[in-house]
N, C-alpha and C. Protein backbone atom coordinates (compact mmCIF):
# COMPACT_ATOMS: atom_id res chain seq x y z
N UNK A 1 0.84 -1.18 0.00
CA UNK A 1 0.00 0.00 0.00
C UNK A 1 0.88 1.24 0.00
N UNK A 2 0.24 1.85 -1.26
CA UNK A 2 1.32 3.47 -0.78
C UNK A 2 1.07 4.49 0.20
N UNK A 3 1.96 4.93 0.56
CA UNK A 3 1.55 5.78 1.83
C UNK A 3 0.88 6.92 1.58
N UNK A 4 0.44 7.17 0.31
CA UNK A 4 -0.44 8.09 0.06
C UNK A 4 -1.66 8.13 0.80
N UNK A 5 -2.23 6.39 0.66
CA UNK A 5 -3.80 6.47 1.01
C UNK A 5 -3.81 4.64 1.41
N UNK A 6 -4.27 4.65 3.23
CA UNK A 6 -4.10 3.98 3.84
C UNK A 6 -5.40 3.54 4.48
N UNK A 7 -5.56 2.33 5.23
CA UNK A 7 -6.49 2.07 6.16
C UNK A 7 -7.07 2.59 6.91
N UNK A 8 -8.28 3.53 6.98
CA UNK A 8 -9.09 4.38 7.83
C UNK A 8 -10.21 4.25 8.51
N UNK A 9 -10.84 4.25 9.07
CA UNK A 9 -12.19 4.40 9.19
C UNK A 9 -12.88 6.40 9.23
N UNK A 10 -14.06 5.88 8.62
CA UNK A 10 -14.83 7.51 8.24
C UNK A 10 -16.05 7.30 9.00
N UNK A 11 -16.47 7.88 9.98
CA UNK A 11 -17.78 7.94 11.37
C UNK A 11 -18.36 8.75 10.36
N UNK A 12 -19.78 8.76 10.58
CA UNK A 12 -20.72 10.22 10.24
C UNK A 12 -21.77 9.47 10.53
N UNK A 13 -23.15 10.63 10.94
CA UNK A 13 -24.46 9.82 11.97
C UNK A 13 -25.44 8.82 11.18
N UNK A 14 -25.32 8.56 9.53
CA UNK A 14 -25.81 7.76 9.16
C UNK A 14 -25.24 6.59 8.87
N UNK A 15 -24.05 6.80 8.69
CA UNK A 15 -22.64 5.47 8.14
C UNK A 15 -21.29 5.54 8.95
N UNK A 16 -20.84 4.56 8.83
CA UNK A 16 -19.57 4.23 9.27
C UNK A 16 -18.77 3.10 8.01
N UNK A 17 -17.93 3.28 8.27
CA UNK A 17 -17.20 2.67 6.91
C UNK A 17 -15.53 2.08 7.63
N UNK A 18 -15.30 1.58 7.70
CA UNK A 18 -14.26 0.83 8.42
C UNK A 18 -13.36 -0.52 7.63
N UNK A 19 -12.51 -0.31 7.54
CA UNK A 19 -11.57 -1.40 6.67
C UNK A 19 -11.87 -2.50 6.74
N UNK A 20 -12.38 -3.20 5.63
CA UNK A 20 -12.55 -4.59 5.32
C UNK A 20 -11.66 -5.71 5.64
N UNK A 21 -12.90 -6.79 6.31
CA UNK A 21 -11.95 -7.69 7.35
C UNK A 21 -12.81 -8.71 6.77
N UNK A 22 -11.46 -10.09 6.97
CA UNK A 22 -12.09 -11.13 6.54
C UNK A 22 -13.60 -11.24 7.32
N UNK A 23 -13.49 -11.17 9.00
CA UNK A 23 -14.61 -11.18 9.56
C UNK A 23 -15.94 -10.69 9.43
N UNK A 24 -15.68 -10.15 8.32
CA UNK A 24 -16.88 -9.10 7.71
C UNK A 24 -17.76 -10.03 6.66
N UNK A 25 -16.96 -11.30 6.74
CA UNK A 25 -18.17 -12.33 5.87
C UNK A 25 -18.97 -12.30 5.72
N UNK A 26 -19.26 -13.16 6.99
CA UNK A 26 -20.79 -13.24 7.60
C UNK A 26 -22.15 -12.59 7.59
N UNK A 27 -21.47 -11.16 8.17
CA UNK A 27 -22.72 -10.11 7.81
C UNK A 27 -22.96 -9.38 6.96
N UNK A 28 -22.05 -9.37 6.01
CA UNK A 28 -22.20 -9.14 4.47
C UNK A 28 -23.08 -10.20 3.98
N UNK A 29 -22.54 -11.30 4.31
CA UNK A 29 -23.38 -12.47 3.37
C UNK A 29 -25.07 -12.28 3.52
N UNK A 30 -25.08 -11.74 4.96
CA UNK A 30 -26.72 -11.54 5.06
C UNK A 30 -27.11 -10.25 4.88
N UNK A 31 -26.43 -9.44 4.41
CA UNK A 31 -26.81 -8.04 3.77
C UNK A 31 -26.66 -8.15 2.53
N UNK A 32 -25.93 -9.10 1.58
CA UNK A 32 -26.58 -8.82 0.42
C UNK A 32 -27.37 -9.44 -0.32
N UNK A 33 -27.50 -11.22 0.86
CA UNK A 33 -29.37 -11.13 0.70
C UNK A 33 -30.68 -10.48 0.70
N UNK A 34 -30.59 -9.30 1.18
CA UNK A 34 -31.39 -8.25 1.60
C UNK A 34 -31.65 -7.25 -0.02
N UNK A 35 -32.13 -8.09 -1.12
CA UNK A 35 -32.55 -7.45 -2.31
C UNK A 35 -32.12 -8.00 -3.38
N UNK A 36 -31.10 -9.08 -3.51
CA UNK A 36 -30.21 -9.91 -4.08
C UNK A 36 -29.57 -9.42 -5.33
N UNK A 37 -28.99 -7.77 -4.90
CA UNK A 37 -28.24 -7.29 -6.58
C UNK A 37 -27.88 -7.89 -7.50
N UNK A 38 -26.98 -9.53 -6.76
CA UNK A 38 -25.97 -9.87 -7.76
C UNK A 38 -27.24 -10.54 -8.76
N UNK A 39 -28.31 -10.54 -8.79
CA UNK A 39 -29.07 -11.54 -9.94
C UNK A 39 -29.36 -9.87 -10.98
N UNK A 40 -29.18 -9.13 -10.70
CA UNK A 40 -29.36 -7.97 -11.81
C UNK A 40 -27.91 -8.02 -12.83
N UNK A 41 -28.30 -8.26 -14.30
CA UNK A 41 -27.26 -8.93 -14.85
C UNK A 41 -26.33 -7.91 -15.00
N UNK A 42 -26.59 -6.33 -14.90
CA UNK A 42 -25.62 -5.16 -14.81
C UNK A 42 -24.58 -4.87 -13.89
N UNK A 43 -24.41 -5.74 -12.89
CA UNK A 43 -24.10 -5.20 -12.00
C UNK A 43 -22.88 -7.00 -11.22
N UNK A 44 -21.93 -6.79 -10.74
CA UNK A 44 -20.77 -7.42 -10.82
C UNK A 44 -21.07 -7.28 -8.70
N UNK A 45 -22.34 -7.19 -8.24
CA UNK A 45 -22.11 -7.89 -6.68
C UNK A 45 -21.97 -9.59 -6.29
N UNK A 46 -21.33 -9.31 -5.40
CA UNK A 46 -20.85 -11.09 -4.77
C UNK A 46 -22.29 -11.67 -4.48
N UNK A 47 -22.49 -12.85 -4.62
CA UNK A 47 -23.20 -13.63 -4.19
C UNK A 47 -22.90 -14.34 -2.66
N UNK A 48 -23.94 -14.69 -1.87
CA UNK A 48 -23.52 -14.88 -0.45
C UNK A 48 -22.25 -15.53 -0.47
N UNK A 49 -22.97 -16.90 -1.26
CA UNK A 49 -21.34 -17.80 -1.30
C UNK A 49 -20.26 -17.46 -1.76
N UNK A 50 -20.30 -15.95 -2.22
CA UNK A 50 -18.61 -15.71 -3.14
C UNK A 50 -17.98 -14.71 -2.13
N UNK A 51 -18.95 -14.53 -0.90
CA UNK A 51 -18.25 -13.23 -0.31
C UNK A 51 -17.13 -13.10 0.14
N UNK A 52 -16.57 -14.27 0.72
CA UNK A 52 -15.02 -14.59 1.50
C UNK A 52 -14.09 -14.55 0.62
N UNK A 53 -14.77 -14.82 -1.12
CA UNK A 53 -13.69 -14.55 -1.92
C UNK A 53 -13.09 -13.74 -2.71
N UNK A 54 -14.42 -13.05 -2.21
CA UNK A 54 -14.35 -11.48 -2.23
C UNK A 54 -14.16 -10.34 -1.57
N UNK A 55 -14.19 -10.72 -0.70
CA UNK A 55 -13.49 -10.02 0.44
C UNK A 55 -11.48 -10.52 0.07
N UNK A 56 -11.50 -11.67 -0.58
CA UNK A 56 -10.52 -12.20 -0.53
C UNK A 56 -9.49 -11.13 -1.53
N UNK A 57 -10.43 -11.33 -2.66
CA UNK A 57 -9.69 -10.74 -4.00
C UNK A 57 -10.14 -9.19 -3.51
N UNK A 58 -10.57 -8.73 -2.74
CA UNK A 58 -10.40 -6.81 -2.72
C UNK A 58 -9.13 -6.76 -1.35
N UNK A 59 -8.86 -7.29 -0.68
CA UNK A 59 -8.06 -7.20 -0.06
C UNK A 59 -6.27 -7.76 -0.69
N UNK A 60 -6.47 -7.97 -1.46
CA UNK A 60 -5.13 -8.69 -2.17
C UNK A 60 -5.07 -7.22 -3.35
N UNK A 61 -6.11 -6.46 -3.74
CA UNK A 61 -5.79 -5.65 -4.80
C UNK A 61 -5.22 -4.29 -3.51
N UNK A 62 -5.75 -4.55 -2.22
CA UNK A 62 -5.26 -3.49 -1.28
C UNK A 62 -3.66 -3.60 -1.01
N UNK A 63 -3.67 -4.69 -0.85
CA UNK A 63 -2.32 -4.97 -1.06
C UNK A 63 -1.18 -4.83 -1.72
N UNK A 64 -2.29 -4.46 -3.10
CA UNK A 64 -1.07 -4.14 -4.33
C UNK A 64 -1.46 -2.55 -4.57
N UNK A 65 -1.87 -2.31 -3.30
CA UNK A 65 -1.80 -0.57 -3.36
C UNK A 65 -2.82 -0.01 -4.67
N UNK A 66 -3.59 -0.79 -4.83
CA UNK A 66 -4.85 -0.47 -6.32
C UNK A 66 -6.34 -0.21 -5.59
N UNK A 67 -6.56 -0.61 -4.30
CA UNK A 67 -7.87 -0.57 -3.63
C UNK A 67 -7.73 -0.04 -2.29
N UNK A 68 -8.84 0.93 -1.82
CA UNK A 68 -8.91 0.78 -0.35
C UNK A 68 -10.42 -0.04 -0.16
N UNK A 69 -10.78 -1.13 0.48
CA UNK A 69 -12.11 -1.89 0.80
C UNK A 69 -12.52 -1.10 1.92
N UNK A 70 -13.66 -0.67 2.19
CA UNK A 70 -14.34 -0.66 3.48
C UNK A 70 -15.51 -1.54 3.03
N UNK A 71 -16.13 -1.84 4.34
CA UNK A 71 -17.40 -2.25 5.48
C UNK A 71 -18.02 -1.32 5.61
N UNK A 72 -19.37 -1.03 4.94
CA UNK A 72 -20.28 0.11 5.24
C UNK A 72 -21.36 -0.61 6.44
N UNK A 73 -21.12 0.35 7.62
CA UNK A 73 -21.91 -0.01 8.85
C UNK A 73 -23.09 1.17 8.76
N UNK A 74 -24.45 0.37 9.01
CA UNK A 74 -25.91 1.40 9.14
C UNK A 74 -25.29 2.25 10.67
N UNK A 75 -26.47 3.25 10.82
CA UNK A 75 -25.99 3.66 12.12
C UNK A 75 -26.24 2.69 13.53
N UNK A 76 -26.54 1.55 13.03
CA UNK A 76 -26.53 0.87 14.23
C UNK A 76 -25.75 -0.57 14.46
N UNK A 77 -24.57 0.20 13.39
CA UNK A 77 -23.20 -0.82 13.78
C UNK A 77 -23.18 -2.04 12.68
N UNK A 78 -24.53 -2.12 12.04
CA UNK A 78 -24.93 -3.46 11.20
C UNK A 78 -24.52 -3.13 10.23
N UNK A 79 -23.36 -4.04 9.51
CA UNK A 79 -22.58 -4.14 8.00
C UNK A 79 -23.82 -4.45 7.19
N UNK A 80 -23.90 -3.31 6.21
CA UNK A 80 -25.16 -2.88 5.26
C UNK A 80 -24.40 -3.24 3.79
N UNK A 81 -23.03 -3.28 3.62
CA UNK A 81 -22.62 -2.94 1.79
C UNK A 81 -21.14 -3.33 2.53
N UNK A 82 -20.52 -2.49 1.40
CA UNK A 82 -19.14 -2.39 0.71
C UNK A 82 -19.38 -1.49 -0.30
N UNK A 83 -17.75 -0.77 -0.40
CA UNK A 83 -17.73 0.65 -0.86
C UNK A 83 -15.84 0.65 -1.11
N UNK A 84 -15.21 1.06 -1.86
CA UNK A 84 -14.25 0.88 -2.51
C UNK A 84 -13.53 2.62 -2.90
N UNK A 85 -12.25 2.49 -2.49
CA UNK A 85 -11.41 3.34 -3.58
C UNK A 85 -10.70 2.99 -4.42
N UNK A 86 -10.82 2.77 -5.32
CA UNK A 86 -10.24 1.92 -6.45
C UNK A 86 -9.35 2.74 -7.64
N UNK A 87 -8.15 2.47 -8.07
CA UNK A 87 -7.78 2.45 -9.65
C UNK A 87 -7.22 3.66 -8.72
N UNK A 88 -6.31 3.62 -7.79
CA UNK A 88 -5.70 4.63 -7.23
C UNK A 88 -4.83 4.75 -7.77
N UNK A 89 -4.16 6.56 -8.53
CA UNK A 89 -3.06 6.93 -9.00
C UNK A 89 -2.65 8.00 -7.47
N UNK A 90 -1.48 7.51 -6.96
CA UNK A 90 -0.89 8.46 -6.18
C UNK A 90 -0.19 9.77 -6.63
N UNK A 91 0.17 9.40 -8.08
CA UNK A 91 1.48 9.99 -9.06
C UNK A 91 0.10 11.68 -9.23
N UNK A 92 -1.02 11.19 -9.89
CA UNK A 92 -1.46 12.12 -10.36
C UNK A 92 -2.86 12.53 -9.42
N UNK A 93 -3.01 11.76 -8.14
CA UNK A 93 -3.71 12.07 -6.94
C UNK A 93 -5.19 12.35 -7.87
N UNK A 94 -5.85 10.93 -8.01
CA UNK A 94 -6.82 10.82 -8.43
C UNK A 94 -6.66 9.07 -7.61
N UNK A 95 -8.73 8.73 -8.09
CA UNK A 95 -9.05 7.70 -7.17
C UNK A 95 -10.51 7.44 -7.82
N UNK A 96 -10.75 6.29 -7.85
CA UNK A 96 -12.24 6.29 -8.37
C UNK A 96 -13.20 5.72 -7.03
N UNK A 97 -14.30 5.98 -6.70
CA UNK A 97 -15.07 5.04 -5.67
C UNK A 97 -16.28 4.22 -6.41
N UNK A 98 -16.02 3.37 -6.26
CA UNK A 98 -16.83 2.27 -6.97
C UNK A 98 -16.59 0.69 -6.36
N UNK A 99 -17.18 -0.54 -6.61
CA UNK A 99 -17.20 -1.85 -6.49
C UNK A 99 -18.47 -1.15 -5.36
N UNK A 100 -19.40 -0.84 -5.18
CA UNK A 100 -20.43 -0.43 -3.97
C UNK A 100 -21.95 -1.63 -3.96
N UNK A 101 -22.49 -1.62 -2.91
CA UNK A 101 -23.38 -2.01 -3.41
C UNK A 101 -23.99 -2.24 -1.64
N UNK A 102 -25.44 -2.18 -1.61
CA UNK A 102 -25.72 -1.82 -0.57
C UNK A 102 -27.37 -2.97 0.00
N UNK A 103 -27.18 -3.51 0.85
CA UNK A 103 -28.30 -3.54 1.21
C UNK A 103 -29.60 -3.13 0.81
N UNK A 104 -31.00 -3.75 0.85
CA UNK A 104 -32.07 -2.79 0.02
C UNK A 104 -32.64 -1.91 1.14
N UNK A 105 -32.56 -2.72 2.15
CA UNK A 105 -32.95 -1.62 3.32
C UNK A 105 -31.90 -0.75 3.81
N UNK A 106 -30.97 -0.06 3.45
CA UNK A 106 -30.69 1.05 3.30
C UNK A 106 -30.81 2.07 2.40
N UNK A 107 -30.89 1.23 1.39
CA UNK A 107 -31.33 2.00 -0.19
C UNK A 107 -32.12 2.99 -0.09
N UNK A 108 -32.52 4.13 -0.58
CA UNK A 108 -33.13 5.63 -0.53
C UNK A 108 -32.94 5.92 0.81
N UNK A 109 -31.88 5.82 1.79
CA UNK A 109 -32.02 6.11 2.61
C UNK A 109 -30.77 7.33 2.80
N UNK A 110 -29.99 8.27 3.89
CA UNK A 110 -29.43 8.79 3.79
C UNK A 110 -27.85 8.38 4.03
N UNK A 111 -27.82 6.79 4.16
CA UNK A 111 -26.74 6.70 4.02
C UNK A 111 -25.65 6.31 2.55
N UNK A 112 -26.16 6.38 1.80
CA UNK A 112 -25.49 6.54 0.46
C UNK A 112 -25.07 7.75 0.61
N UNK A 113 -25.63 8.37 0.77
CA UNK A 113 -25.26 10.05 0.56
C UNK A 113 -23.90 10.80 1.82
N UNK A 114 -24.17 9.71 3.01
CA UNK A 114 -23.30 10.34 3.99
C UNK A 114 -21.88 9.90 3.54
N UNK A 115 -22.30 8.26 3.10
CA UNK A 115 -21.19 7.98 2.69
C UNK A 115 -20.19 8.23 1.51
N UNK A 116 -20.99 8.73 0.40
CA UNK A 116 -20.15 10.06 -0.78
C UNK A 116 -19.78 11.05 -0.02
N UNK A 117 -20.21 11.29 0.68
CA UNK A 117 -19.75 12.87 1.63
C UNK A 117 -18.68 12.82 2.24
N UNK A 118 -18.44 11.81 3.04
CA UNK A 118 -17.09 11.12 3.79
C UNK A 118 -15.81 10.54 2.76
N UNK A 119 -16.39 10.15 1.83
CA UNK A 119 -15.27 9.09 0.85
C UNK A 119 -14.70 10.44 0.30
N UNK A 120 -15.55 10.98 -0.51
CA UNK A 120 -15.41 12.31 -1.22
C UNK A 120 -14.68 13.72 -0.29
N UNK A 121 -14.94 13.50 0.60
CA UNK A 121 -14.31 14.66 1.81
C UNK A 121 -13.10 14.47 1.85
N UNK A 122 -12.56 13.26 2.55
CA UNK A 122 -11.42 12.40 2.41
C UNK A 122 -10.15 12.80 1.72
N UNK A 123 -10.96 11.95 0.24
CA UNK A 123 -10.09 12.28 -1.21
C UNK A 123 -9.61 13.61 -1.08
N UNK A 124 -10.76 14.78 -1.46
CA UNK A 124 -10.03 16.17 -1.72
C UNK A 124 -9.37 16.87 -0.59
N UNK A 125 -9.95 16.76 0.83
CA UNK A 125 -9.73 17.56 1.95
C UNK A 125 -8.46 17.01 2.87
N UNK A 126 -8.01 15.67 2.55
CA UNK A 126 -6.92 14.95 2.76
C UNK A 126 -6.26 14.57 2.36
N UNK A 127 -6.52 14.11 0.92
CA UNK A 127 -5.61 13.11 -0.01
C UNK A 127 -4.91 14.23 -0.81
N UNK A 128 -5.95 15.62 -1.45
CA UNK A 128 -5.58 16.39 -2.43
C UNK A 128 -5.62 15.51 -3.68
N UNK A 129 -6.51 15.33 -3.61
CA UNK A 129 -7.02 14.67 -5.07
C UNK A 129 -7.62 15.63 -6.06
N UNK A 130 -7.05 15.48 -7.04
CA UNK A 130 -7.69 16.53 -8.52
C UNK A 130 -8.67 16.44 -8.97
N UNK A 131 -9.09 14.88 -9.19
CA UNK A 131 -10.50 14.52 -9.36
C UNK A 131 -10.78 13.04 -8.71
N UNK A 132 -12.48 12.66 -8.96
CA UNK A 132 -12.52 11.32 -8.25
C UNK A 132 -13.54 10.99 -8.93
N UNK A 133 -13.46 9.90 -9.61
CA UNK A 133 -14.11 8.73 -10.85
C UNK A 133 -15.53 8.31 -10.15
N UNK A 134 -16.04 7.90 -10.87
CA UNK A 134 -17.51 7.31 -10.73
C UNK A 134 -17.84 6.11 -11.89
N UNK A 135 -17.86 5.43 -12.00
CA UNK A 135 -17.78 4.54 -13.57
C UNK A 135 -18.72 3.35 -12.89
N UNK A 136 -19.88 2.95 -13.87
CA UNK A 136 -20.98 2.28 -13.86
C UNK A 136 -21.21 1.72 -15.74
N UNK A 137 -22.10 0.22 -15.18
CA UNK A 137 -22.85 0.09 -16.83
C UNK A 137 -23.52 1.12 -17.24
N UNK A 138 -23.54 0.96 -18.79
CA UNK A 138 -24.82 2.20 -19.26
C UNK A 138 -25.75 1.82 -18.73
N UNK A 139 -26.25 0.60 -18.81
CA UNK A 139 -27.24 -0.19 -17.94
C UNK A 139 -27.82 0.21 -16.89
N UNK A 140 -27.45 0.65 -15.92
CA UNK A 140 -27.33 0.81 -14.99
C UNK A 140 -28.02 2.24 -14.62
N UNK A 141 -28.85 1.98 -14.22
CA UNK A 141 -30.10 3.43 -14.81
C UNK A 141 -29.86 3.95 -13.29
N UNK A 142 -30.16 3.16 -12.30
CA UNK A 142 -30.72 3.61 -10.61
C UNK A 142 -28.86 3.72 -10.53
N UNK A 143 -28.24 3.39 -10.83
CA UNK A 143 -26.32 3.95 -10.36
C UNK A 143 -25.95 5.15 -11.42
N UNK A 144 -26.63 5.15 -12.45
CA UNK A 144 -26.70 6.60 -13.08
C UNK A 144 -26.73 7.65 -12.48
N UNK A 145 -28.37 7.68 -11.50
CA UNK A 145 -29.22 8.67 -11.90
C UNK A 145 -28.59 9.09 -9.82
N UNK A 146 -27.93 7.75 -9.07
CA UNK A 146 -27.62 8.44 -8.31
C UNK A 146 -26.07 8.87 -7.82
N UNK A 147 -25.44 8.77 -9.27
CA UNK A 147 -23.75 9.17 -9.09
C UNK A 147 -24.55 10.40 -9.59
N UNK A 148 -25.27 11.22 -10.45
CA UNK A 148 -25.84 12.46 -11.07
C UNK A 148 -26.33 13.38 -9.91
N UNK A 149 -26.90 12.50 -8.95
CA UNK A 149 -27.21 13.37 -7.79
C UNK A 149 -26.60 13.72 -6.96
N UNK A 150 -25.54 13.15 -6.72
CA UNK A 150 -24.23 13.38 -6.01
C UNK A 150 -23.34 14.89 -6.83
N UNK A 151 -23.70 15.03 -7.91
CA UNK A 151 -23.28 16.12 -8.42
C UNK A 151 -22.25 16.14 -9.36
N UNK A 152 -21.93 14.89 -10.05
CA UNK A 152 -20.78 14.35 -10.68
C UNK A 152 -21.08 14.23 -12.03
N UNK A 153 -20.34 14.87 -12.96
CA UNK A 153 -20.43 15.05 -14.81
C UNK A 153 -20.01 13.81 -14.93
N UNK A 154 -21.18 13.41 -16.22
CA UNK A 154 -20.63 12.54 -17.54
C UNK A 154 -19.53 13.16 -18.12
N UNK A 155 -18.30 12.67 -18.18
CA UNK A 155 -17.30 12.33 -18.65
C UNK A 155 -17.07 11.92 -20.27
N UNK A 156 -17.84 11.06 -20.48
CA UNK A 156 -18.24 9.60 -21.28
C UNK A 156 -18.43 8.63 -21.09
N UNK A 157 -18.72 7.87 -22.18
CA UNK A 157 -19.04 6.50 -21.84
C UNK A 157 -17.66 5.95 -22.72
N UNK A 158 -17.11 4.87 -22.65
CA UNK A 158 -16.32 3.39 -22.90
C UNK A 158 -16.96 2.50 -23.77
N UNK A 159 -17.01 2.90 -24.74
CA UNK A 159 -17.74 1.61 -25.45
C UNK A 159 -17.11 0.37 -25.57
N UNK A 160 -17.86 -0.71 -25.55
CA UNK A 160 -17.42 -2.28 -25.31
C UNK A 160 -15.90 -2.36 -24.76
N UNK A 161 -15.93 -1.82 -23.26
CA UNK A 161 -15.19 -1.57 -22.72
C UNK A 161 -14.72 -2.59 -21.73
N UNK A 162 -15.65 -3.42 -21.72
CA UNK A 162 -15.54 -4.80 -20.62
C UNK A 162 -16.30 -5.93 -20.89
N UNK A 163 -15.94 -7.39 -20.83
CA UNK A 163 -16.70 -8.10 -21.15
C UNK A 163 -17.32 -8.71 -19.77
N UNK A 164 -18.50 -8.83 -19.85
CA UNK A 164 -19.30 -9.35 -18.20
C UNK A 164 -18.80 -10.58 -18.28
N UNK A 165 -19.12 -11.03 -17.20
CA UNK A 165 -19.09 -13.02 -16.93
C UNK A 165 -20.03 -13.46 -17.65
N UNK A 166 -20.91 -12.89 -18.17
CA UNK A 166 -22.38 -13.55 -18.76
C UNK A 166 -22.21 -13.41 -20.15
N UNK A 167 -20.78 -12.25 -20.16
CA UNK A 167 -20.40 -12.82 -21.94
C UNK A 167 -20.95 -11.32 -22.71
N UNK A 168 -21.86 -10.79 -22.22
CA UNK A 168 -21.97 -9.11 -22.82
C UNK A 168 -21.12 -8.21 -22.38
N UNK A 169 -20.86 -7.48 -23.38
CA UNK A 169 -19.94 -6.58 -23.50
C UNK A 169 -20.55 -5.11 -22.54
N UNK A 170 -19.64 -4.58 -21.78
CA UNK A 170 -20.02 -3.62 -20.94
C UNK A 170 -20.11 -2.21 -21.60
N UNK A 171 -20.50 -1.21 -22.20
CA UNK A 171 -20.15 -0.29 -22.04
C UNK A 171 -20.24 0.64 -20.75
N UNK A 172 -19.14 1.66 -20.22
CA UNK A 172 -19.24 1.87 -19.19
C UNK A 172 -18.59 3.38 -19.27
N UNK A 173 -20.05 4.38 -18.18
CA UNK A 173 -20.19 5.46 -18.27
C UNK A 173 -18.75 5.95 -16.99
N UNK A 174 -18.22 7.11 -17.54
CA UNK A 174 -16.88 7.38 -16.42
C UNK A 174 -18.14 8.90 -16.37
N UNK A 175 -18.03 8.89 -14.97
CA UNK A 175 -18.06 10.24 -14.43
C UNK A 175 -16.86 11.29 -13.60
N UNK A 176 -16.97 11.95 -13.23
CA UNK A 176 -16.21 12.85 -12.19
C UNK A 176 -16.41 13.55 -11.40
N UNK A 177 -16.09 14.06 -10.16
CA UNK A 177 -16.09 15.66 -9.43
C UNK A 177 -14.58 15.86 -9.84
N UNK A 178 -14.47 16.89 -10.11
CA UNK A 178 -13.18 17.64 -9.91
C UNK A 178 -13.04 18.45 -8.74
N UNK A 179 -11.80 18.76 -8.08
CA UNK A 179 -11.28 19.39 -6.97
C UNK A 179 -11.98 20.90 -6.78
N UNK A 180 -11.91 21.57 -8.24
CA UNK A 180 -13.07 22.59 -7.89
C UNK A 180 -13.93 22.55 -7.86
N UNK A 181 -14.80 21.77 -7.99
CA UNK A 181 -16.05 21.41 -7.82
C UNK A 181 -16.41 20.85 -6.63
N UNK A 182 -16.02 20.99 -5.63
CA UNK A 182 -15.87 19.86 -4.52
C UNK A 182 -16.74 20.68 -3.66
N UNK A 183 -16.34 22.16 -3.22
CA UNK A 183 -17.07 23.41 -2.12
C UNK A 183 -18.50 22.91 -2.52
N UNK A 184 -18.54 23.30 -3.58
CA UNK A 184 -20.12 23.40 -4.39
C UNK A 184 -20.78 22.18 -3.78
N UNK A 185 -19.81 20.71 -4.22
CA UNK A 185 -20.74 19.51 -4.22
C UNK A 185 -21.03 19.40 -3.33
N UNK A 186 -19.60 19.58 -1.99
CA UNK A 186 -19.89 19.19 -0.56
C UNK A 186 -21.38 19.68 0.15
N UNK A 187 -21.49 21.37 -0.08
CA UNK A 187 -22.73 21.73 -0.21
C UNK A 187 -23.85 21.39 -0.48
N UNK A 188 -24.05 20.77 -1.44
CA UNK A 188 -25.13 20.26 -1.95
C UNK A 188 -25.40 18.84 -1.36
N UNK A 189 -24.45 17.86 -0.79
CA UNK A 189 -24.32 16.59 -0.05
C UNK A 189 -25.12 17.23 1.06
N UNK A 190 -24.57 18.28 2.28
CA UNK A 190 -25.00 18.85 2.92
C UNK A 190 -26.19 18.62 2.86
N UNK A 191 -27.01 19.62 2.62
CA UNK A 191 -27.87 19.93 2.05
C UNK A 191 -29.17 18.74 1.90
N UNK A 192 -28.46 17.76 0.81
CA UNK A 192 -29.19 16.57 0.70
C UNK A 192 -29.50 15.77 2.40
N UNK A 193 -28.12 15.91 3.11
CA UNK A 193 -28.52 14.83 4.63
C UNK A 193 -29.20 16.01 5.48
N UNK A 194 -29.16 16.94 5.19
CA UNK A 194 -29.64 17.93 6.49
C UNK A 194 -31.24 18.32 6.00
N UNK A 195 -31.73 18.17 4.68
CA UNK A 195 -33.30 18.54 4.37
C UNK A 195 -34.09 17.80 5.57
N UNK A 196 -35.27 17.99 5.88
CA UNK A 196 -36.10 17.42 6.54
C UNK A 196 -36.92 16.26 5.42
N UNK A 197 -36.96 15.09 6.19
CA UNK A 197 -37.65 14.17 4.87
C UNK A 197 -39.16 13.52 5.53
């Protein structure tokens, strides 16, 4: 791991996010029964039974200094997801957050949002990051429409940019915040957890 960007944990009153541990199996395995993403063919989540080996293979890419893994905890301590800094350049202090995927009972809730706020805070307010990636299937309408709300430009899309396990070809949308854009977004994150709902 480079000493750029290391093992952390990020508190805030809807999420907690804490470095991925093998021990984190278990209650992953029963959080991402809770809506069963991985059968949506867009989308690349572990299946209960693949979680240890997935936990396996994101901790081995941490290793090679390419990933940070967290454990997304609800506010009541219960491992809800996984959430990723990935495709880390230290050289040019950029970072993408992606591999995510969340529980359904957290879903529309405000912890997606606390947790862009924290990952995203992080990056620019610590790391000095220039920009920070967002990349999803075109497919992928509900991870579209809420990397867009987070405040983050289409970039482009990647055409047949990846081939799935199922053998279709991915195209895949790159978004961004850039570093100046960050006051603005943070604001608007704000904003989003502090409305009355």
């Amino acid at each position: 791991m480079t000493r750029w960007i290391a093992p952390l944990t990020l508190t805030g009153q809807h999420a907690t996010l804490v470095p991925l541990a093998a021990a984190h199996a278990a209650p992953l395995s029963v959080a991402v029964r809770d809506g069963e993403l991985w059968r949506l063919w867009y989308t690349s989540v572990p299946t209960p039974e693949q979680m240890d080996a997935e936990i396996e293979r994101r901790l081995g890419l941490q290793a090679a200094g390419s990933m940070l893994p967290f454990t997304v905890l609800d506010a009541a301590g219960t491992p809800a997801g996984m959430t990723t800094y990935m495709n880390i350049d230290a050289v040019h202090r950029r970072v993408e957050i992606g591999s995510t995927w969340y529980a359904a009972r957290v879903q529309h809730t405000p912890l997606n949002t606390e947790c862009k706020l924290l990952l995203l805070g992080h990056a620019f307010e610590t790391l000095g990051c220039i920009a920070v990636e967002f990349r999803t299937h075109f497919f992928n309408q509900p991870s579209r429409r809420a990397i867009e709300r987070l405040g983050a430009r289409l970039d482009g899309v990647l055409r047949n940019h990846q081939r799935a396990a199922n053998g279709t070809l991915r195209d895949t949308c790159v978004y961004s915040i850039l570093e100046s854009e960050w006051p603005t977004v943070k604001t608007h994150l704000r904003w989003q957890l502090d409305k009355p709902r």
